[in-house]
Each structure stands twice: as C-alpha cells, then as structure tokens.
Protein backbone atom coordinates (compact mmCIF):
# COMPACT_ATOMS: atom_id res chain seq x y z
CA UNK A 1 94.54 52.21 137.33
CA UNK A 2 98.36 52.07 137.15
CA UNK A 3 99.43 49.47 134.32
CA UNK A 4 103.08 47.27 134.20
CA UNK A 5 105.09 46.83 131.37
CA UNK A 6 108.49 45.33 130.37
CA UNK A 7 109.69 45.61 127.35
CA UNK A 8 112.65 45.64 124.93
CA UNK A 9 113.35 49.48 123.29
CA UNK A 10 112.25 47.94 119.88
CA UNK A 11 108.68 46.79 121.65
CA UNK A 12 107.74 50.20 122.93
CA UNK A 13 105.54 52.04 121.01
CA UNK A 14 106.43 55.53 120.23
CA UNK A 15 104.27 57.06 122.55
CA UNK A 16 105.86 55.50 125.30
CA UNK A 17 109.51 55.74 124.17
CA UNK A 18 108.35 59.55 123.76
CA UNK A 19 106.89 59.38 127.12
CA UNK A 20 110.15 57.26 128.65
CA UNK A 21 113.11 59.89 127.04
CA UNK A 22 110.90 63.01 127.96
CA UNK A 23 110.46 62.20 131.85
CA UNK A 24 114.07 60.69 131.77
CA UNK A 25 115.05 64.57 130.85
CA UNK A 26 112.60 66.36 132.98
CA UNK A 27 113.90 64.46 135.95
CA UNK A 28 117.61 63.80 135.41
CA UNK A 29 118.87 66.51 133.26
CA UNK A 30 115.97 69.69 133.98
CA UNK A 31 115.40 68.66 137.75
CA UNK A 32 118.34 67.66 139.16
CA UNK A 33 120.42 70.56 137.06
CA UNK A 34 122.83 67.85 135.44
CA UNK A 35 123.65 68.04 131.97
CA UNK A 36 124.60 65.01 130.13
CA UNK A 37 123.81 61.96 127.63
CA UNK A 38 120.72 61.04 129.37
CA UNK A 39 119.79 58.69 126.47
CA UNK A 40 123.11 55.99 125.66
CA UNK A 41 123.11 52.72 123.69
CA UNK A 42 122.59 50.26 126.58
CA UNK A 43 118.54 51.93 126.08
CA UNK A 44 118.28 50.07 122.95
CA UNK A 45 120.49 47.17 123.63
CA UNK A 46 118.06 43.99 122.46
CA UNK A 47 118.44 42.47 126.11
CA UNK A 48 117.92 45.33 127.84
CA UNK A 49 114.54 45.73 129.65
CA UNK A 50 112.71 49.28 129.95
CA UNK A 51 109.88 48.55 132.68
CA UNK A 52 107.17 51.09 132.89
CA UNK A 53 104.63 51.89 135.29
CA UNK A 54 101.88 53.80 133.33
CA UNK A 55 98.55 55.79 133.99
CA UNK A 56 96.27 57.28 131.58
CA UNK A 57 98.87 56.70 128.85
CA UNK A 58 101.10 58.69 131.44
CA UNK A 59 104.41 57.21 132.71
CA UNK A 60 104.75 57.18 136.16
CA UNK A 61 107.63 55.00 137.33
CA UNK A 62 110.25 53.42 134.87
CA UNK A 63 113.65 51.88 135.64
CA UNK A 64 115.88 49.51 133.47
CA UNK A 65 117.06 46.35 133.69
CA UNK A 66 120.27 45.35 131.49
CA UNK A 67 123.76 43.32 131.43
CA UNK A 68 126.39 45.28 132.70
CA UNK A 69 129.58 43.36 132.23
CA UNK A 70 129.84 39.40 131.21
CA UNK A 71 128.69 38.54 134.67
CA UNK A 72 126.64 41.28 136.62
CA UNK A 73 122.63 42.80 136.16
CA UNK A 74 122.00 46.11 136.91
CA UNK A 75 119.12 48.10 137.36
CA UNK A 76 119.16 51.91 136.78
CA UNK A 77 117.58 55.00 135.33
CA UNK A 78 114.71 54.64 138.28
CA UNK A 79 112.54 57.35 138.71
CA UNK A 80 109.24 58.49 139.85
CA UNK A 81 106.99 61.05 138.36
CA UNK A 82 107.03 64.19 140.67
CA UNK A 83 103.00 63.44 140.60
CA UNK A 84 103.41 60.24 141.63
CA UNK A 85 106.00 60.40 144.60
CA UNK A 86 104.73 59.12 147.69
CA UNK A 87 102.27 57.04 146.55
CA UNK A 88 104.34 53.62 146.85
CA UNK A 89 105.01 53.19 143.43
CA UNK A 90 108.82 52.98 143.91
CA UNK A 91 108.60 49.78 145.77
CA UNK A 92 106.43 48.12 143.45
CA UNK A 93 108.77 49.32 140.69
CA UNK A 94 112.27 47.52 142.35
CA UNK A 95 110.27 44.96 143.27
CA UNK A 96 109.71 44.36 139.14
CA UNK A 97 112.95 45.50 138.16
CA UNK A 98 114.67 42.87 140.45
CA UNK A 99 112.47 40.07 139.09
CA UNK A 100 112.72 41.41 135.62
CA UNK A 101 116.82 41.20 136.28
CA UNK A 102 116.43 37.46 137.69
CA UNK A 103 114.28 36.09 135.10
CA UNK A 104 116.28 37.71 132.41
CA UNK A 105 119.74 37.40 133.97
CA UNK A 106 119.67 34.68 136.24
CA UNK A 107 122.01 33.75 138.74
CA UNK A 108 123.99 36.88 138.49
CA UNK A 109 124.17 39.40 141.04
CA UNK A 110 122.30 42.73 140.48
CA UNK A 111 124.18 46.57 140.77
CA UNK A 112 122.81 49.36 141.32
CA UNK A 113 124.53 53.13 141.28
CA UNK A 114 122.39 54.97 143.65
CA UNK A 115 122.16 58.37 144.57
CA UNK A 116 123.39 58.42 148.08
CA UNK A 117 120.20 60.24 149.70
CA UNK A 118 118.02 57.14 147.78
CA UNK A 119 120.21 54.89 149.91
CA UNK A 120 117.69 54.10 152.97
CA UNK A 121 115.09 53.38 150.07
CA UNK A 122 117.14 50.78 148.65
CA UNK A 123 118.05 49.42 151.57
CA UNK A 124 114.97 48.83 152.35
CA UNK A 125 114.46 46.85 149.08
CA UNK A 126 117.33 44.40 149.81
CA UNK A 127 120.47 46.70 148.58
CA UNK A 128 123.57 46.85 150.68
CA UNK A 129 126.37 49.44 150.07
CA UNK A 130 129.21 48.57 148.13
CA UNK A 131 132.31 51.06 148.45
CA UNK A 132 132.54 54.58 149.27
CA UNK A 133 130.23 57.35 147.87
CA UNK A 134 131.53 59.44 144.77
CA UNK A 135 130.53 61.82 142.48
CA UNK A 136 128.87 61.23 139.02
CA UNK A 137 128.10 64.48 136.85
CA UNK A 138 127.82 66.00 139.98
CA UNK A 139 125.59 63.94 142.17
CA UNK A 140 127.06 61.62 144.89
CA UNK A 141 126.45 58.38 144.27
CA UNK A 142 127.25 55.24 146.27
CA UNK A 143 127.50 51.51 144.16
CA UNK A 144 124.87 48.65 146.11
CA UNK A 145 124.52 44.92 145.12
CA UNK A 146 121.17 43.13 146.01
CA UNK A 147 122.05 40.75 148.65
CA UNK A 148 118.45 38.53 148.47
C-alpha cells in the first residue's frame, strides 16, 4: 500500500530525506546525464513542502511545493520511481502537489518548469504553456501556469 506525506524538510525523518536526495540524484543527475546542484536551499526553506508518495519505506513519487517569488507557487522536482512509472502515481502526485500549493499558498497562481516531452502530462493535469521552450542544464524545458 502506497502511503502520502507532506512535510516540511525539518519534519522528514532521515530515512526519508535519505530516500528523497538519493532518488532526486538517481533520476535527475545519473539518469538524465545532467550534472548540477540537485539539492539547493529552497529544499529546506521552512514553507516549503516535500510531498512523498512511499511504499515499503520506499519512495516512489515526490515533488515540491514552495514560494517562488512574493506572489507565485510552484511545484517542481516531480519524479517517479523508474519501478513505479506507469502505474498512475504521477496523477495522484500533481493532484497533491496542487492542493498542497493552494492550501499553503492560496490565491496565487502555481508555475511549473516542465520538461517539454512531460508537457501532454501536465496538460492533462490543468497546465497550459507559458512562453517558448528553452534549455536548462541541457534539457528543454517549457514554463506552464495551472489555469484551474
């Protein structure tokens, strides 16, 4: 059985900030063949929110919710265990994430920077395209707003 969690960076234990950082790395740095600063402050700013999808003390799914700017949410960092793509997990992680962003930020609009192949998947969550694609440490990424 898959269990939710939201939490702040100082509320996760250290077997699931161990758990969080080492699939973080194994996807985005190891995976995708990027190298860069995978971990960065806004992971333990006190309002951000890491939200974990776990399994057998496993995570499977995580993304995280935080203040970007005075007046904007944004969710990022999403990602899906390789053992655990396919399985529908991804929409019942946005679908946290965006209610973790309006109960914690309400009334401001929510950002995401997502890799452009992703962008069908988030459309399909209620993200519209913002902007032209670009590149960020070498992946093309395209900026989308949640429009509902």
């Amino acid at each position: 059985m898959t269990e939710f969690k939201v939490k702040s960076f100082y509320e996760l234990s250290n077997d699931e900030l161990f758990e969080v950082f080492k699939l973080r790395v194994d996807i985005f740095v190891v995976e995708q063949q990027c190298p860069y600063p995978e971990i960065d402050e806004i992971d333990r700013i006190s309002s951000t929110r890491h939200i974990l999808f776990s399994d057998d003390k496993k995570v499977k799914a995580y993304a995280r919710c935080y203040q970007k700017g005075k007046d904007t949410a944004a969710i990022g960092r999403v990602l899906i265990s390789s053992d655990a793509r396919g399985s529908g997990i991804a929409y019942e992680l946005m679908a946290q994430a965006i209610q973790c962003c309006k109960g914690h930020y309400p009334d401001m609009p929510i950002e995401i920077a997502a890799q452009t192949y992703l962008q069908p998947f988030y459309q399909k969550v209620g993200f519209n395209s913002v902007g032209e694609a670009y590149l960020e440490d070498g992946i093309e990424h395209i900026d989308m707003k949640y429009s509902r």
